[in-house]
Each structure stands twice: as C-alpha cells, then as structure tokens.
Protein backbone atom coordinates (compact mmCIF):
# COMPACT_ATOMS: atom_id res chain seq x y z
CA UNK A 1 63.63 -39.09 -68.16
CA UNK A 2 61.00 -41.77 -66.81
CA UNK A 3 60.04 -44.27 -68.90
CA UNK A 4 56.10 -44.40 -69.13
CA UNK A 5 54.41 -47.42 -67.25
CA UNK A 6 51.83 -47.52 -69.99
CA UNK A 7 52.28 -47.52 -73.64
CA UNK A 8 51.67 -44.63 -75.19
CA UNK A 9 50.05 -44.56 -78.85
CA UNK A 10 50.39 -41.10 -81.05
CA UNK A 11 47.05 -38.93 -81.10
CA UNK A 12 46.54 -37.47 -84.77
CA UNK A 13 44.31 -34.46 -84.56
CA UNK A 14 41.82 -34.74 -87.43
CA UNK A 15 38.49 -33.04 -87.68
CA UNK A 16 35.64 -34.71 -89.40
CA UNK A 17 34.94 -33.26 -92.52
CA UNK A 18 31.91 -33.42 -91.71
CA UNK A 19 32.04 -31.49 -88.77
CA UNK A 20 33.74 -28.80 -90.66
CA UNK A 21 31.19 -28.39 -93.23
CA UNK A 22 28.62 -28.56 -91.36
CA UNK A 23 29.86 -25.37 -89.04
CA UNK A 24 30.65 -23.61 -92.43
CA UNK A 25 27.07 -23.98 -93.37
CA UNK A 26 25.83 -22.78 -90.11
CA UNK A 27 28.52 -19.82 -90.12
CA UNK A 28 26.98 -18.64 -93.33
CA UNK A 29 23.29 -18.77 -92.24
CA UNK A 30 24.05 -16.46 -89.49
CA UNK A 31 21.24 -13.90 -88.70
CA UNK A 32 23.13 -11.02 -87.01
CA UNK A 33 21.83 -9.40 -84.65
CA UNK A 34 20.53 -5.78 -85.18
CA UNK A 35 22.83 -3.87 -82.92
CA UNK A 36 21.74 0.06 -82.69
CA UNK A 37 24.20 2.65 -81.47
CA UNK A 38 26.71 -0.03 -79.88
CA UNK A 39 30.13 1.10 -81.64
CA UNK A 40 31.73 1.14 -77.78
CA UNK A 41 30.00 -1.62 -77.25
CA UNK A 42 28.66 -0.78 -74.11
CA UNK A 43 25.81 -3.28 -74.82
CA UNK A 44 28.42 -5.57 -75.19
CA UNK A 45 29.98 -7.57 -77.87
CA UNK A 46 29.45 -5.18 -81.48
CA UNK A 47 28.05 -6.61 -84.41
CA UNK A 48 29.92 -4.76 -86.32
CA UNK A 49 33.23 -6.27 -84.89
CA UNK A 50 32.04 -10.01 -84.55
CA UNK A 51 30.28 -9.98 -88.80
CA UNK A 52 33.60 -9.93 -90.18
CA UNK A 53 35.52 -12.49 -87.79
CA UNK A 54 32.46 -14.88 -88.58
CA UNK A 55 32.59 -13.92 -92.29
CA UNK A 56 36.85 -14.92 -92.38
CA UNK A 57 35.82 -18.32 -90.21
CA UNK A 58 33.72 -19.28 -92.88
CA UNK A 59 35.58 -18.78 -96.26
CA UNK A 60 39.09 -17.53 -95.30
CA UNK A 61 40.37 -19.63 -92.09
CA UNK A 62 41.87 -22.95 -92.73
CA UNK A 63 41.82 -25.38 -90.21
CA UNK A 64 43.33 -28.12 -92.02
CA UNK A 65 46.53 -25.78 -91.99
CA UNK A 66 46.22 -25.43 -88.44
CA UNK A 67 46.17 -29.50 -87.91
CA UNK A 68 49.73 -29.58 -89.52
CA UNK A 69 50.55 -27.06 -87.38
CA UNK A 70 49.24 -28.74 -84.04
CA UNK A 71 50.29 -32.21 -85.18
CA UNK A 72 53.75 -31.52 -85.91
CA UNK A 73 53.93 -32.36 -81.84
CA UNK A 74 53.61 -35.08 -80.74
CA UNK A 75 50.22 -35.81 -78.62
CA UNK A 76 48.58 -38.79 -76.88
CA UNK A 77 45.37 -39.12 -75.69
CA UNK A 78 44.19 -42.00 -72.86
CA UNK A 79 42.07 -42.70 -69.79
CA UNK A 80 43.03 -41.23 -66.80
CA UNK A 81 40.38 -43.46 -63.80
CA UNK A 82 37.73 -42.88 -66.52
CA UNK A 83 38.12 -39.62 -67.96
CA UNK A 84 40.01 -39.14 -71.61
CA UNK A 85 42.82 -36.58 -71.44
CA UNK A 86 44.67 -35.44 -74.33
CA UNK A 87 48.22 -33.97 -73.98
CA UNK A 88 51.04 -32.75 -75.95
CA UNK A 89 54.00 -33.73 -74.94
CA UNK A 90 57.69 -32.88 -76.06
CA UNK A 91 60.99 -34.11 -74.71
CA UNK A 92 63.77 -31.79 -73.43
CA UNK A 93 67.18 -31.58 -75.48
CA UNK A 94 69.88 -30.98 -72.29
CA UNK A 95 72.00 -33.00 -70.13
CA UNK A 96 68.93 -33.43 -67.33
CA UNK A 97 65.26 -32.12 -68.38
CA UNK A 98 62.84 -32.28 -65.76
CA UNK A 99 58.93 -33.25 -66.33
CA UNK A 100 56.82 -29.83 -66.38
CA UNK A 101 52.92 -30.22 -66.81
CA UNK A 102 51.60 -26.96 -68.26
CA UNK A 103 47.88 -26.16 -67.12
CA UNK A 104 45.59 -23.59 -68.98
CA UNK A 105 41.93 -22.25 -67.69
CA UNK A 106 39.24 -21.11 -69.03
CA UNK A 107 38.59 -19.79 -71.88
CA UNK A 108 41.87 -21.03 -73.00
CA UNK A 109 43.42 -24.13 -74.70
CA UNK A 110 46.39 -26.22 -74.46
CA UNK A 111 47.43 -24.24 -77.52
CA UNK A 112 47.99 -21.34 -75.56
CA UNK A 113 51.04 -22.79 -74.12
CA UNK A 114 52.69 -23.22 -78.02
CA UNK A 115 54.76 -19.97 -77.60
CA UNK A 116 56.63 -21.38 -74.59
CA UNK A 117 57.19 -24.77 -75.78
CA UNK A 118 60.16 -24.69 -77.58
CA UNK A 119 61.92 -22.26 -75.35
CA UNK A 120 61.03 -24.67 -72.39
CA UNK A 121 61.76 -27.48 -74.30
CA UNK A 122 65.32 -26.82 -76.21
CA UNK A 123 66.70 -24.02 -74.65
CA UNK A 124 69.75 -23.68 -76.22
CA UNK A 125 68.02 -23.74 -79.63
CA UNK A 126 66.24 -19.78 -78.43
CA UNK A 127 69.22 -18.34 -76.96
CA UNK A 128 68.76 -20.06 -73.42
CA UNK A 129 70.91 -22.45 -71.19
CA UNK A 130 70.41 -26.23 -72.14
CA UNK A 131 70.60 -26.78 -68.08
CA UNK A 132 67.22 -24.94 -68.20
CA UNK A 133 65.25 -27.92 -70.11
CA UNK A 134 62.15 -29.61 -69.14
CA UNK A 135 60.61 -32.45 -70.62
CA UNK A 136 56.79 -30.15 -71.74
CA UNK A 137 53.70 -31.67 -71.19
CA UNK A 138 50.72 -29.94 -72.36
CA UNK A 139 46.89 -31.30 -71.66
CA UNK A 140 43.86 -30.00 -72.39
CA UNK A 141 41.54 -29.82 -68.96
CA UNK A 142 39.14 -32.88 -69.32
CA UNK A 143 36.14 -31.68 -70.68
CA UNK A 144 38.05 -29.20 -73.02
CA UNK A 145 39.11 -29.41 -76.10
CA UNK A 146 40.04 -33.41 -77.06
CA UNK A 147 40.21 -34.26 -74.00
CA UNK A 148 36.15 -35.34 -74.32
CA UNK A 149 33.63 -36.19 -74.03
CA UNK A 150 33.23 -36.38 -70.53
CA UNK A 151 31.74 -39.75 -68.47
CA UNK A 152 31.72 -38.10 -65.20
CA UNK A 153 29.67 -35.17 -64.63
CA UNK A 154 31.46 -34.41 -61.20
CA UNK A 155 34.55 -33.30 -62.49
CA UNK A 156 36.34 -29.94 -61.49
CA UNK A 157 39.78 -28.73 -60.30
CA UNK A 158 40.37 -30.88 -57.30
CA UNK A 159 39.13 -34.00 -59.22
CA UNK A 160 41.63 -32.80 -62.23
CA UNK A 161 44.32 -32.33 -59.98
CA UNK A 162 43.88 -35.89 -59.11
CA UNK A 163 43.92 -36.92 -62.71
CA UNK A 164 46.80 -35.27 -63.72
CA UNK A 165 48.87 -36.58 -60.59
CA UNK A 166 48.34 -40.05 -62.23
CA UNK A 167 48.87 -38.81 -65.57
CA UNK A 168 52.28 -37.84 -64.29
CA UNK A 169 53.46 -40.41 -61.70
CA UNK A 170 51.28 -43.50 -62.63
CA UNK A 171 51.11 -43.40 -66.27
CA UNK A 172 54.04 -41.15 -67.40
CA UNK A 173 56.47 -42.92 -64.73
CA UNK A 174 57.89 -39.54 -63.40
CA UNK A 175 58.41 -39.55 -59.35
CA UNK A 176 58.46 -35.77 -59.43
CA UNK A 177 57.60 -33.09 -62.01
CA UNK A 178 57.38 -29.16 -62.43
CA UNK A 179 53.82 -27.72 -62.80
CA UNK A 180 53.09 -24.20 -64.06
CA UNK A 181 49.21 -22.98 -63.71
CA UNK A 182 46.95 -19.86 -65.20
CA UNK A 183 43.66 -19.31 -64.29
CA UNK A 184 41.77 -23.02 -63.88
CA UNK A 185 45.05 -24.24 -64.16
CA UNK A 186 46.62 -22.25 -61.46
CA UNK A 187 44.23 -23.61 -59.03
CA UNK A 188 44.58 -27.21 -60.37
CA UNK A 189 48.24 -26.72 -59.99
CA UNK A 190 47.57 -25.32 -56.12
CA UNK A 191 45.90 -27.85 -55.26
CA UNK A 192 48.49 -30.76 -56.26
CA UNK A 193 51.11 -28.43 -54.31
CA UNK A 194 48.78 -29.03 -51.49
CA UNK A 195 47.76 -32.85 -51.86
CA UNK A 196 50.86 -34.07 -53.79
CA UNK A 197 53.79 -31.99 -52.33
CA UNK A 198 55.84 -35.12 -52.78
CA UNK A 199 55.11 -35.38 -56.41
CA UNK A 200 55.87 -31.96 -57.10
CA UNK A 201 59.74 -29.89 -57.47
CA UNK A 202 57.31 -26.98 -57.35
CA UNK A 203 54.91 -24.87 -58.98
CA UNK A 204 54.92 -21.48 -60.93
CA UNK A 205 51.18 -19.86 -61.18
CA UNK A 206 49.67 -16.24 -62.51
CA UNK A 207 47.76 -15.34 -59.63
CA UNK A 208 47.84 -16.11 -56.01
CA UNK A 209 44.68 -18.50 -56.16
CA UNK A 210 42.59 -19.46 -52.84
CA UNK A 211 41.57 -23.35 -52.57
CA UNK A 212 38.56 -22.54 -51.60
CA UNK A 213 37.71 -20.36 -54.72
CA UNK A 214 33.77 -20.76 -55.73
CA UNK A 215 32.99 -20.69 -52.13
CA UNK A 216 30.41 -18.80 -49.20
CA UNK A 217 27.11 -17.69 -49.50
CA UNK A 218 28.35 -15.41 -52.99
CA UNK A 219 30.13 -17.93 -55.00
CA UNK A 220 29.27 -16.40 -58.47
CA UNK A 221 31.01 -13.05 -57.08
CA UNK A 222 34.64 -12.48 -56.99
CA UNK A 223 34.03 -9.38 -55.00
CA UNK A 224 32.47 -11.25 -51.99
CA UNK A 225 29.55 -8.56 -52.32
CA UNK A 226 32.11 -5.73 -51.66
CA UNK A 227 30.58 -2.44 -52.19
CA UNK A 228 32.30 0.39 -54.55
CA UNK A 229 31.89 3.55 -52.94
CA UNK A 230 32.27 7.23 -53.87
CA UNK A 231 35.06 7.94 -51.35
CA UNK A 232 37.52 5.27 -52.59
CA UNK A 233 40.42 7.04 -54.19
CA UNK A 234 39.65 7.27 -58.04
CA UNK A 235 42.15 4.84 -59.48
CA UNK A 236 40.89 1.93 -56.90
CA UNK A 237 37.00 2.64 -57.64
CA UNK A 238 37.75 2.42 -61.16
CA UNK A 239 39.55 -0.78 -60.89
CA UNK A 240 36.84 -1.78 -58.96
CA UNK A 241 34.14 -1.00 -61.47
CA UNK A 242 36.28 -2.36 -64.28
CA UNK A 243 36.60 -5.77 -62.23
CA UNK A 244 32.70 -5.90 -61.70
CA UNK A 245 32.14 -5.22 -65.03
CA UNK A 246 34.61 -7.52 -66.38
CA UNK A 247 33.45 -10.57 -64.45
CA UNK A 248 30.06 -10.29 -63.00
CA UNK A 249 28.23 -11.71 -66.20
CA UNK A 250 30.61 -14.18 -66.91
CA UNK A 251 31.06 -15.68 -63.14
CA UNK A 252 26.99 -15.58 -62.71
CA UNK A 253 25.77 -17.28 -66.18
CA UNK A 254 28.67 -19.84 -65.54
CA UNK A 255 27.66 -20.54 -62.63
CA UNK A 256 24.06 -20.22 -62.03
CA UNK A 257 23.04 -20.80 -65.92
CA UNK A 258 25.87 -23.02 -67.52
CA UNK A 259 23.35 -25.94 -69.35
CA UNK A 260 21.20 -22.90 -70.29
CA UNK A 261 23.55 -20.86 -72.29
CA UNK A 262 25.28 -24.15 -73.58
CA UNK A 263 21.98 -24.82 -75.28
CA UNK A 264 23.07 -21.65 -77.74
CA UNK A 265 26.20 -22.31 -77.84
CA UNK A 266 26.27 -25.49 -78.60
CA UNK A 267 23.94 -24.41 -81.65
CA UNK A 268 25.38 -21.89 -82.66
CA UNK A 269 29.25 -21.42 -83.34
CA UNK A 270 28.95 -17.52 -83.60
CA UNK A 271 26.99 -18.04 -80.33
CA UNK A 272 29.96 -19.35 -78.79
CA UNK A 273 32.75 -17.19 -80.91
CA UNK A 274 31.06 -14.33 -79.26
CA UNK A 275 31.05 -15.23 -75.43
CA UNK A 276 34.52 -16.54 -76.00
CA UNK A 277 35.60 -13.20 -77.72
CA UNK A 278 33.99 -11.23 -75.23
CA UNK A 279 36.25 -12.85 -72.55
CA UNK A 280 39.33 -12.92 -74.48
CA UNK A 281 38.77 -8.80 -75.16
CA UNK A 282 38.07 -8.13 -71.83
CA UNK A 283 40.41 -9.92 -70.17
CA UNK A 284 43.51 -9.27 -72.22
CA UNK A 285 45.77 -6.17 -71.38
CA UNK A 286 44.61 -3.26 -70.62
CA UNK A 287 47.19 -1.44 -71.41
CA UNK A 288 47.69 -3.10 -74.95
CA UNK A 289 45.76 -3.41 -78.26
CA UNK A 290 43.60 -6.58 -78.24
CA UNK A 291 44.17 -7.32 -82.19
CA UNK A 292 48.08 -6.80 -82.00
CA UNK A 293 47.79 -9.64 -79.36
CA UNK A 294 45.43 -11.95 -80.66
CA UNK A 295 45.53 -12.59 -84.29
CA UNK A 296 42.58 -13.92 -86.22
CA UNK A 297 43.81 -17.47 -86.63
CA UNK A 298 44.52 -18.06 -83.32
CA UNK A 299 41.47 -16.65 -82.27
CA UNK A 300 39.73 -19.33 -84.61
CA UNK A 301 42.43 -21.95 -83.68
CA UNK A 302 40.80 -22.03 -80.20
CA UNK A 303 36.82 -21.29 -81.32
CA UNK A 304 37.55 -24.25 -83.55
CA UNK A 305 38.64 -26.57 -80.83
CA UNK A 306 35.76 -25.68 -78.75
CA UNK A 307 33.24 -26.11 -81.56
CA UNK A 308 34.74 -29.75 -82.88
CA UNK A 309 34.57 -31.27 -80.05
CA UNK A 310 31.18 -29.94 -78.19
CA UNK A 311 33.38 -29.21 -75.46
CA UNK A 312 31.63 -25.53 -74.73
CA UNK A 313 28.97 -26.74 -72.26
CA UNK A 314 31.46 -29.20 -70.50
CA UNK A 315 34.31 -26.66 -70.22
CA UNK A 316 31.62 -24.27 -68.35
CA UNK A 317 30.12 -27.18 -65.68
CA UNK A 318 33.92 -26.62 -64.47
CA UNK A 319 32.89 -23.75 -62.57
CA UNK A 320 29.42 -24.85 -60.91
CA UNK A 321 31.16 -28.17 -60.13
CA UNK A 322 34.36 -26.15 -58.23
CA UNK A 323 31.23 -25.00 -55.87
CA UNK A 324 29.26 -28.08 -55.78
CA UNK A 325 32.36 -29.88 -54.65
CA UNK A 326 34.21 -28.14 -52.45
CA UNK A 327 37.93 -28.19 -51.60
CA UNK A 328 38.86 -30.60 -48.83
CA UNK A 329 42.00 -30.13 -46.94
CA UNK A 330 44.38 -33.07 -46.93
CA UNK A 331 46.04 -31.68 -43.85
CA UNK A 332 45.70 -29.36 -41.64
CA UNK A 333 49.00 -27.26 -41.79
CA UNK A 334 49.00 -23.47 -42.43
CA UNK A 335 49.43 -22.13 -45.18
CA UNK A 336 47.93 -25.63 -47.08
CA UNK A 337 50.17 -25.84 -50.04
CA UNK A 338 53.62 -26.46 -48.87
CA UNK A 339 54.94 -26.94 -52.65
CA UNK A 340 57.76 -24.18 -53.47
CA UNK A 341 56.11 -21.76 -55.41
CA UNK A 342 57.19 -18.98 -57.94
CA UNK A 343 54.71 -16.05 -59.85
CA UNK A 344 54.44 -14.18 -62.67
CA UNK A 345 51.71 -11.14 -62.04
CA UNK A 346 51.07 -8.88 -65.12
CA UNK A 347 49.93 -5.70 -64.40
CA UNK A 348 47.46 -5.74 -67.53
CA UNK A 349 45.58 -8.05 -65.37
CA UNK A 350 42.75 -6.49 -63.42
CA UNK A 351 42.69 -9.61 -60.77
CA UNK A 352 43.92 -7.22 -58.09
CA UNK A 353 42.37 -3.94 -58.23
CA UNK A 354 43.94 -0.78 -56.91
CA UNK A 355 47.50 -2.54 -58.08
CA UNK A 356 48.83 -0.66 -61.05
CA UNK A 357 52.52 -0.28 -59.85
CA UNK A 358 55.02 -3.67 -59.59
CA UNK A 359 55.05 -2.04 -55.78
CA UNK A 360 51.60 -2.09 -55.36
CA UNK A 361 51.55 -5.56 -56.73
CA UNK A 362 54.29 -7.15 -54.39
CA UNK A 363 52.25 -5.36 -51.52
CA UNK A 364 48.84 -7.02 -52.33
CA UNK A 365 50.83 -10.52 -52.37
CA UNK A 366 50.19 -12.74 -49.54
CA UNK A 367 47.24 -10.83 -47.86
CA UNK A 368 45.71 -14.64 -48.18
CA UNK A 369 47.93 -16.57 -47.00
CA UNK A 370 47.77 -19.61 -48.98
CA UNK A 371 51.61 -20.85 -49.74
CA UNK A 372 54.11 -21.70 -47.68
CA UNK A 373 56.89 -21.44 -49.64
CA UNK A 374 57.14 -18.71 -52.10
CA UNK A 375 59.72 -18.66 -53.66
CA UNK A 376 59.39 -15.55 -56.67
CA UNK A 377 57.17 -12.99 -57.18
CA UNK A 378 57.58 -10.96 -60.76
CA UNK A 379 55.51 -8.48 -61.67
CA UNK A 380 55.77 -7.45 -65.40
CA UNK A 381 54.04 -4.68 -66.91
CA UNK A 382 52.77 -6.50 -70.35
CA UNK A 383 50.31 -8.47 -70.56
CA UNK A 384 46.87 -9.03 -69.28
CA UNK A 385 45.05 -12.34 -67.90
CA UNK A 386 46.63 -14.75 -70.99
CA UNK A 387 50.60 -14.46 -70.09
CA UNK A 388 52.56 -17.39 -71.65
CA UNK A 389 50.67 -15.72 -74.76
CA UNK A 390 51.00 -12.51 -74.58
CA UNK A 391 54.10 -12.13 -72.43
CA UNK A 392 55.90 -15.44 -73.14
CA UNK A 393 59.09 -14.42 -72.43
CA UNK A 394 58.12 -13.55 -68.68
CA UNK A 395 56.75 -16.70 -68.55
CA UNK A 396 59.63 -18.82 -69.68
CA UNK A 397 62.62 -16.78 -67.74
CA UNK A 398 60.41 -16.50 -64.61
CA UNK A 399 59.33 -20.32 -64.80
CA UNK A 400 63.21 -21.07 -65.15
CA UNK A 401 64.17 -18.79 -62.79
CA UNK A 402 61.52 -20.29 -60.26
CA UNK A 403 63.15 -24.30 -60.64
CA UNK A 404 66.10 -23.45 -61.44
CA UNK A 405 67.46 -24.10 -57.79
CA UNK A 406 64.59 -26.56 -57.48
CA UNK A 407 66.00 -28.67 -59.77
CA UNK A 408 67.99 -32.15 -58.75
C-alpha cells in the first residue's frame, strides 16, 4: 500500500443540531398536497405513499444513529485543485490489496457502496479469498453529499475524473488503482480509462456509457428523439415507453430547469424526498418490490445527506454542466478508453430496452463501440439501476472476477 503524499486528518460526520431541528420543524409544517384519484400514481409520486415516509423522518428516524453507523469508517475530507472531496476509505486485510476508488451517480451516495465494503475490503472475513482484497475508497462526487460546497461552478464528470486521478496518484500516493463506476460514476470512471490508462489496472462499470453522453442537438433525451411506433414487437415498444416515461422528466428538468427546481428543493425537504423517491422507485428493479429493497432508513440515510449539506441543487448542475462542457478526446485511438474493462448489467435495469434475456443483453453490448478492452460482461437477473445495493453480491464476485488477472 502507498503511503499518502499528504497528511491525511480523520473527517467526523456531525450534523448541526441545528440543521436537524430546523428540517424537523419544516417536516412537520408540511402542507400535502391534495392528490385526487392517484393510488397508481399515474400523476406521479402519491400522497398517500410520501405522508407517512415524511411523518417517520420527522419523529421516528434517527440520524444521530446513523452517524455512528457512517463514522465507524474511517473518512477524510480535503481539497482536491480547489474543490473539497470527502471519501471513505478502508484498508485491505490480505497479503497484497490493491487501491479501488468506488464511484456512485446520481441520485445516489457514497453510502450506497456500504454493502460491498467489507466484502471488498476483508475478504476472508465474508467467505472470500484474502488474495481478492483491495484497499476501498469511497467519495462522494464533489458537489454531493460532504463533499461541498462547491467553488467552481464548472464542474462535471470529465472535470471529476480529473480530481479523483489526483486524489489517487497525487495525494493518496498510489501509481495505479482499480475503479468501479454506476451511473455518474460509470462515466467518471470511463473517462479516467480513457485519459489516465496508465493510472488505472482497470475498470468495472454498470452500463456501457458513451463519453460523449449529454451531447447533439437532443441532449435532455436519452432516446435521441427515437420514435415508438405501433409495429415494434410488443415487449420492445413497451420497454420503450417504460424508458420514456422513466426518464424524460427527470433528464429535461435536470437539464433545462436545474436552479429552478433547486429553488423548492432546497426549501423544502419533502420537496426533495419526493423527486429523489420518485427516481429511486422508478429506477429500481422491475422485477422486484421497491420496499423489500430499500428500507426506510436508508432511504432517509441518503435524503438526509442531501438535505444537510444543500447539496440538491449542486448535485443536479452535474448534468447541464456534462453538456455545457463537452468531452474532449485525449487521443485519437478507436475505441477511446483503452483501460481493461469488466460489467455487471442487471436485467431490472431498463437502460437497454428490448433486452430482457442475459442473451439479449450480451447481444446489445458493444453496438457503441466505446472500449477497447473488455474484459467481462455479466448479466444478472436481480436488480435494477442501484446494483452494489441491491445485488451486492454480483457486484463484489464480478468486480473480483474482473481484476483478478489484472492484478500485479
């Protein structure tokens, strides 16, 4: 293990009191929203279903219990060229652990990752080989959760990317690390495997990510403007739909409206519960039950973050900033990121319509030509858009699977 060219002082999450009472008081002045004949909740997020979640936040969640929690790891929190990021970080316990910076997306948090940790970690300790260890390191995205407030209102994934690559080399001392990636994370983590190949063992992502995401004349449309018609066979229109539906309202405010919605939510912690729990519904498996998946706390665990540190509004400038700045190649080699590359794909995603088998899956792979060197592709049939939550043990034996070989 590297020993860090900086010195590194512990990061002890603690919440204002203040802070905490005042979003209690706010959380019990709620004025719900009259919400007629919207039990499917085809008008969106239910009343009926976000009144008791905001009731429990108020007088039955306990966020001091959750600091414990969070703080019995160990976490730092610095300037990276101007921007704070906060990470967790854990050493390995085997003969040689390698560095491995976890990245989340959007709307997650680093404490997403916790399921994974220990396995990743201490293998030995869960029933794994100790061969298998890496050295964890866990930030939150600057502009998320403590890793704020932000001082430069240009930042996005490319400008992360660069920011963790110092993190890691620079600050951490480590001439080359692991890097798994979901969502936001999984394009950070593409990009370093095309600017910092050298850095990098390799990466292991949850989608096959373009650099160029947030691009062309539809930017706010994943679709590209694609049309649904009535002649597509029925299970591809209906992915279709369901992906439209899904991501449409959340791409488009992001991205065209992100300081205008951030003016509720950053008033209004039920405000922001609700567009977060929206997203974290919708986009969890749809093959699954939602509230088997995501219990209460955690739920809260993550609204909390978001709320403490005002780090709604910044999280969303993420997107409008991945357009206003675009990707710029670094070379000019085909496909751009030459970093060995492994993948988990859960078919409870909806990212690739029309792909509801593990053989439809490995057949959409690739159609974009974006790595180099792939290296695995596992398709798993839990789990929807969060996987090292709600499929963490696909994560961890794919991930070790993936650098395994990669591994000095």
């Amino acid at each position: 293990m590297a020993s860090p060219h900086h010195r590194l002082e512990r990061f002890v999450i603690q919440v204002d009191q203040g802070v905490l009472d005042d979003l209690k008081t706010r959380l019990k002045a709620t004025r719900f929203a009259p919400d007629l004949d919207n039990g499917d909740e085809k008008y969106g997020l239910s009343t009926a279903y976000l009144k008791p979640i905001v009731e429990y936040w108020a007088d039955g969640f306990d966020w001091r219990t959750v600091e414990k929690r969070l703080n019995a790891h160990t976490h730092h929190r610095l300037d990276v060229d101007g921007t704070p990021v906060h990470f967790l970080r854990e050493t390995g316990k085997g003969a040689a652990p390698i560095p491995l910076l976890l990245l989340h997306g959007w709307p997650w948090t680093f404490w997403d990752w916790c399921k994974v940790i220990g396995p990743l970690t201490d293998p030995a300790a869960h029933g794994g080989d100790p061969a298998d260890a890496f050295d964890v390191i866990v930030p939150s995205l600057p502009g998320f959760g403590f890793s704020t407030p932000l001082t430069n209102s240009r930042e996005n994934p490319l400008s992360m990317a660069d920011r963790f690559h110092t993190l890691m080399t620079s600050i951490l001392g480590h001439d080359r690390f692991a890097v798994g990636g979901v969502d936001l994370g999984a394009l950070i983590a593409a990009q370093l495997g095309h600017k910092h190949t050298s850095s990098l063992y390799g990466i292991h992502l949850d989608n096959e990510i373009p650099l160029n995401l947030f691009q062309g004349q539809r930017y706010w449309d994943f679709t590209g403007g694609a049309m649904i018609t009535v002649d597509m066979p029925v299970e591809l229109r209906a992915d279709l739909i369901h992906f439209q539906d899904t991501y449409v309202s959340h791409l488009a405010a992001h991205m065209l409206d992100g300081q205008t919605i951030t003016h509720a939510f950053s008033d209004s912690p039920v405000g922001m519960l609700a567009w977060l729990l929206r997203r974290w519904k919708k986009w969890s498996d749809r093959n699954g039950v939602f509230e088997d998946d995501f219990p209460l706390d955690h739920i809260l665990t993550n609204a909390t973050i978001y709320w403490a540190n005002q780090a709604i509004g910044s999280s969303i400038r993420a997107y409008k900033n991945a357009n206003l700045y675009p990707w710029q190649p670094s070379h000019d080699r085909t496909p751009p990121v030459e970093a060995p590359a492994g993948f988990t794909l859960l078919l409870g995603d909806i990212s690739e319509p029309g792909a509801r088998t593990p053989e439809h899956r490995r057949e959409a792979f690739g159609k974009r030509h974006v790595y180099a060197d792939v290296r695995d592709i596992n398709v798993h049939q839990k789990g929807g858009h969060f996987g090292p939550w709600e499929n963490p043990e696909a994560w961890i034996n794919d991930l070790r699977s993936t650098f395994r070989p990669l591994r000095p």
